[in-house]
Protein backbone atom coordinates (compact mmCIF):
# COMPACT_ATOMS: atom_id res chain seq x y z
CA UNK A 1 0.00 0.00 0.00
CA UNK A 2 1.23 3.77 -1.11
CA UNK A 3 1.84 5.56 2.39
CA UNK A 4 0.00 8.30 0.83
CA UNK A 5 -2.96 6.61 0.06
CA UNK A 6 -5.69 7.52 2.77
CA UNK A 7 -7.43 4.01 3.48
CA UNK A 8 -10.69 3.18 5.68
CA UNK A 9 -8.35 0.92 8.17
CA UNK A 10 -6.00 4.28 8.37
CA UNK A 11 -8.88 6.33 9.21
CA UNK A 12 -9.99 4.41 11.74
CA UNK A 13 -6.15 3.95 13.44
CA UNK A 14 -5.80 8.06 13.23
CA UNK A 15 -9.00 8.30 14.80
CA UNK A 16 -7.65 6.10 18.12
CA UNK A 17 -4.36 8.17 17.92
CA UNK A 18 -6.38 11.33 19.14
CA UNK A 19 -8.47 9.48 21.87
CA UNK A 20 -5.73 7.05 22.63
CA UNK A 21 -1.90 6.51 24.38
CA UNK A 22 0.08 7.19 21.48
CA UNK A 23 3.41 5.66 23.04
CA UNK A 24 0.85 2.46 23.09
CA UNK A 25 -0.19 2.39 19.59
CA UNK A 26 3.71 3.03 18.37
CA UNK A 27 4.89 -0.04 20.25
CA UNK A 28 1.98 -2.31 19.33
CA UNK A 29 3.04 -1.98 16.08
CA UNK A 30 6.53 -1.97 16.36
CA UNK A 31 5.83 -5.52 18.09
CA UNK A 32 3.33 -6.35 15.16
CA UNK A 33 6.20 -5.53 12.32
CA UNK A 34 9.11 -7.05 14.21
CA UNK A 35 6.87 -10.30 14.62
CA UNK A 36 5.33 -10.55 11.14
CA UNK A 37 9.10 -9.43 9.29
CA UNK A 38 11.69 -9.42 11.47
CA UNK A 39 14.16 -6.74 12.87
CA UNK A 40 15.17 -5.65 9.09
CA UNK A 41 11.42 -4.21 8.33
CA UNK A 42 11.80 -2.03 12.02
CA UNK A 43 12.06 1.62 10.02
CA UNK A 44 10.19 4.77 11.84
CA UNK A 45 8.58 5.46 8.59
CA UNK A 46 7.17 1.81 8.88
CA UNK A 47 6.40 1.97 12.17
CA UNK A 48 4.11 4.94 11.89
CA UNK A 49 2.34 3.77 8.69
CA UNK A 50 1.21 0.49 11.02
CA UNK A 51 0.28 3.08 13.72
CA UNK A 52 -1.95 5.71 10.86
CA UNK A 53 0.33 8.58 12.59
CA UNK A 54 2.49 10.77 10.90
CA UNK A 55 6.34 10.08 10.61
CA UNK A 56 6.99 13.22 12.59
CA UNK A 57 4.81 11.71 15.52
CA UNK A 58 7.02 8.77 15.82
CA UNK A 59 9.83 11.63 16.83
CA UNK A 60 7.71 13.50 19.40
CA UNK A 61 7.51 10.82 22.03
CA UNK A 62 10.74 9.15 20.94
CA UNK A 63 14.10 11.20 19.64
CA UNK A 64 15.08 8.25 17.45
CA UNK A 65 14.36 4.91 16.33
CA UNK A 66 17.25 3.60 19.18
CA UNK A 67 15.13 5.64 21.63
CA UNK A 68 11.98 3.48 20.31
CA UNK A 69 13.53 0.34 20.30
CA UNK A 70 14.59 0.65 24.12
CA UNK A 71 11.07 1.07 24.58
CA UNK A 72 9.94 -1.73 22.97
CA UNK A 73 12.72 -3.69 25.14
CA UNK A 74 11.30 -2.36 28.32
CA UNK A 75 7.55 -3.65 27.30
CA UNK A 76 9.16 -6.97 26.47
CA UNK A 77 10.59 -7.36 30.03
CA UNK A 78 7.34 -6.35 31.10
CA UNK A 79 5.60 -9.09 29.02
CA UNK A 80 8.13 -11.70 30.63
CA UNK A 81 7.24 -10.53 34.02
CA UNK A 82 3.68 -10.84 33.55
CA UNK A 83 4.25 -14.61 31.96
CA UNK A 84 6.64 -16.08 34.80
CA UNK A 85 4.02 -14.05 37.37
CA UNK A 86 1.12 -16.05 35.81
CA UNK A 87 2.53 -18.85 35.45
CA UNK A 88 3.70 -19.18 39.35
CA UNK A 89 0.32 -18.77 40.23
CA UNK A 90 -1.19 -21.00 38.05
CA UNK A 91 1.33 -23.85 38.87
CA UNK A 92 1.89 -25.76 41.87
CA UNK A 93 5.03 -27.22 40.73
CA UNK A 94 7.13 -24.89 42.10
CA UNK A 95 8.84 -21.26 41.11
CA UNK A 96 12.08 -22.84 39.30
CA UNK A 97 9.73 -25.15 37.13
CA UNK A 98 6.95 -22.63 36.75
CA UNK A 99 8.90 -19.76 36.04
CA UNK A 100 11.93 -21.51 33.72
CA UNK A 101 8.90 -22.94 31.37
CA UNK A 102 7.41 -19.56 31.04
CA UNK A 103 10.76 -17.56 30.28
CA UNK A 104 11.50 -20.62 27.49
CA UNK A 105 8.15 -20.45 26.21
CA UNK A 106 9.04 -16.39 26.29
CA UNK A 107 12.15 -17.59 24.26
CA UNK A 108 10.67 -19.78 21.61
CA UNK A 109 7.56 -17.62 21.19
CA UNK A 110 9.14 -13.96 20.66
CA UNK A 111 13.23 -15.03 19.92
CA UNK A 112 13.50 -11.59 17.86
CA UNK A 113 11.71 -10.01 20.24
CA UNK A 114 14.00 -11.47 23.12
CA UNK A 115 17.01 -10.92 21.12
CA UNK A 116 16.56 -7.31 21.14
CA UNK A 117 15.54 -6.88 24.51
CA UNK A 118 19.29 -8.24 25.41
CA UNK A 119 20.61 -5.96 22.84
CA UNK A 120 19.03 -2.83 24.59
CA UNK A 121 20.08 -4.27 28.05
CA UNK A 122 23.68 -4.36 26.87
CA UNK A 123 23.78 -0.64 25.71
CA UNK A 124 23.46 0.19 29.51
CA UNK A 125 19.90 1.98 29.51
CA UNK A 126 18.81 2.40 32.68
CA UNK A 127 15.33 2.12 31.91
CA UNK A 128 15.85 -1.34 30.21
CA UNK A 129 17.86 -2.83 33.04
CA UNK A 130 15.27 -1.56 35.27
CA UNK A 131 12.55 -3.73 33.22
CA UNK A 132 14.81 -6.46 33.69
CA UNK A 133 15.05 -6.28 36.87
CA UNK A 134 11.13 -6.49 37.43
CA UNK A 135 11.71 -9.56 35.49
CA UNK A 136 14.63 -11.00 37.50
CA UNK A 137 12.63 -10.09 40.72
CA UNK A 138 9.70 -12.21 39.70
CA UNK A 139 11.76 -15.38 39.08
CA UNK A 140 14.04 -14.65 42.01
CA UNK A 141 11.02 -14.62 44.25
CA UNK A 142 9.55 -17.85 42.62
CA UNK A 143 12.54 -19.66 43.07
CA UNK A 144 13.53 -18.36 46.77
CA UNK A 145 9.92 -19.94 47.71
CA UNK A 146 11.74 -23.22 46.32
CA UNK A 147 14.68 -23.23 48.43
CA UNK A 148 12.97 -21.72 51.84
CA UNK A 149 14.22 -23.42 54.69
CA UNK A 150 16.52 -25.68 52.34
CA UNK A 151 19.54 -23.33 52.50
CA UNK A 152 20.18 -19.72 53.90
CA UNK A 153 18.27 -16.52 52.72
CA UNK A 154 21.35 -15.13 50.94
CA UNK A 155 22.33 -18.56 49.56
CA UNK A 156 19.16 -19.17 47.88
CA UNK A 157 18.64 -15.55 46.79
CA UNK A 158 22.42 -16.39 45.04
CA UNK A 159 21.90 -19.57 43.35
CA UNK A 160 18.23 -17.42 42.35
CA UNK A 161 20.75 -15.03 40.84
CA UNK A 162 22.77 -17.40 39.63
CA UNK A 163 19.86 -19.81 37.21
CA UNK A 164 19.03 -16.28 35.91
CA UNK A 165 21.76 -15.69 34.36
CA UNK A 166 21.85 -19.70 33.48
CA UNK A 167 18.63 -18.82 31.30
CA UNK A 168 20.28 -15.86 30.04
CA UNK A 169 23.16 -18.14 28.95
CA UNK A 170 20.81 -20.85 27.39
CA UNK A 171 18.64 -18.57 25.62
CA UNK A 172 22.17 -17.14 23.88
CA UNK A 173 23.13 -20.61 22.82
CA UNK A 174 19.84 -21.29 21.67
CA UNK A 175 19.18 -18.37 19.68
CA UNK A 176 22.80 -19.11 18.22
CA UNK A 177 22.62 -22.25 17.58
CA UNK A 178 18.87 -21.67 16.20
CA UNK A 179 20.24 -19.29 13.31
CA UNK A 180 20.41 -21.64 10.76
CA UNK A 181 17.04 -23.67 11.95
CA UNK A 182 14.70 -23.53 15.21
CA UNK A 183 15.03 -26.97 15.77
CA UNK A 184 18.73 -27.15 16.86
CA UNK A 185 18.24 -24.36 18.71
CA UNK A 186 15.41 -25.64 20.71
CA UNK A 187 17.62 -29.26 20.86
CA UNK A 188 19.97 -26.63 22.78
CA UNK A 189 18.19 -25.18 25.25
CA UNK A 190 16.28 -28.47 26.23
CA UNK A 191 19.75 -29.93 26.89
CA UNK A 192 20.85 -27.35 28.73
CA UNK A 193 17.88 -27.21 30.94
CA UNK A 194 18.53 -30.81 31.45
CA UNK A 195 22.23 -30.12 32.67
CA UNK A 196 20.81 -27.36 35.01
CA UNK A 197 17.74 -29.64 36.19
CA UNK A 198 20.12 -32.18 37.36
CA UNK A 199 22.36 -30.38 39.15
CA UNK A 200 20.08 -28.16 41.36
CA UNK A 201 18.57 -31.82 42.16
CA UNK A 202 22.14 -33.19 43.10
CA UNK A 203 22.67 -29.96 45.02
């Protein structure tokens, strides 16, 4: 479709943008392009066609496309948050199990999505690491409830620490080894989760 061409479906997304957040609509679909065509299709110009705002909004609530990105990182810590949260109360069998199957459903659902979360961590925004640490809070907490009464507070919150940044390291060989096909990538991380499964239980 011609971005200048005025459609019924862009009428109606203009027509939210005055009623509704616009910071919102940007990042829902950022999320929809990045899902539907990868990272290479995330342009400003493409972002605010999906929205029906004009390129120049795009630049009011975020001073450039890096700027936009970190938010979209932030919302995806959020969204892992929310799915370990839910799925610790929903589960009974315990905050390792619970909360390690919804950060690698996380992983195999939304890889380019997860992959630039990490990327935004790593440029040292403060607002990203403070999404991730909502995230690492929630799985921290699960897993504590785990160890209670098995080892020491500040034990348990380490080895808590410590299977976070397990995931971290699974999910990196995973999405590396996954580059060339999602199968050996997902071969990965179940054999890693193994490895890590047996030694908490021999611990």
């Amino acid at each position: 479709m011609r971005i200048g061409v005025v459609t019924p479906a862009r009428l109606a997304r203009r027509g939210a943008y005055h009623v509704g957040n616009v910071r919102t609509q940007l990042l829902a679909a950022a999320r929809d392009i990045l899902a539907e065509s990868g990272r290479g299709a995330l342009s400003l110009r493409a972002i605010a066609e999906r929205a029906g705002v004009a390129p120049g909004t795009v630049y009011y609530h975020y001073v450039d496309k890096a700027a936009l990105l970190a938010g979209l990182a932030v919302d995806g810590f959020r969204q892992l948050a929310e799915a370990m949260r839910e799925a610790y109360a929903a589960d009974s069998g315990g905050g390792l199990r619970s909360t390690g199957a919804a950060y690698l459903n996380f992983l195999r659902d939304k890889r380019e999505l997860y992959e630039l979360m990490y990327e935004a961590r790593d440029t040292g925004r403060e607002d990203v690491a403070a999404a991730e640490g909502e995230a690492i809070a929630v799985s921290r907490g699960a897993i504590m409830a785990d160890f209670k009464g098995l080892y020491p507070e500040d034990m348990a919150q380490d080895m808590a620490e410590a299977i976070w940044a397990w995931g971290r390291g699974i999910a990196a060989v995973g999405l590396a080894r996954g580059a060339d096909g999602a199968d050996r990538g997902d071969e990965a991380v179940q054999a890693a989760v193994r490895g890590l499964t047996a030694l908490i239980a021999r611990a």
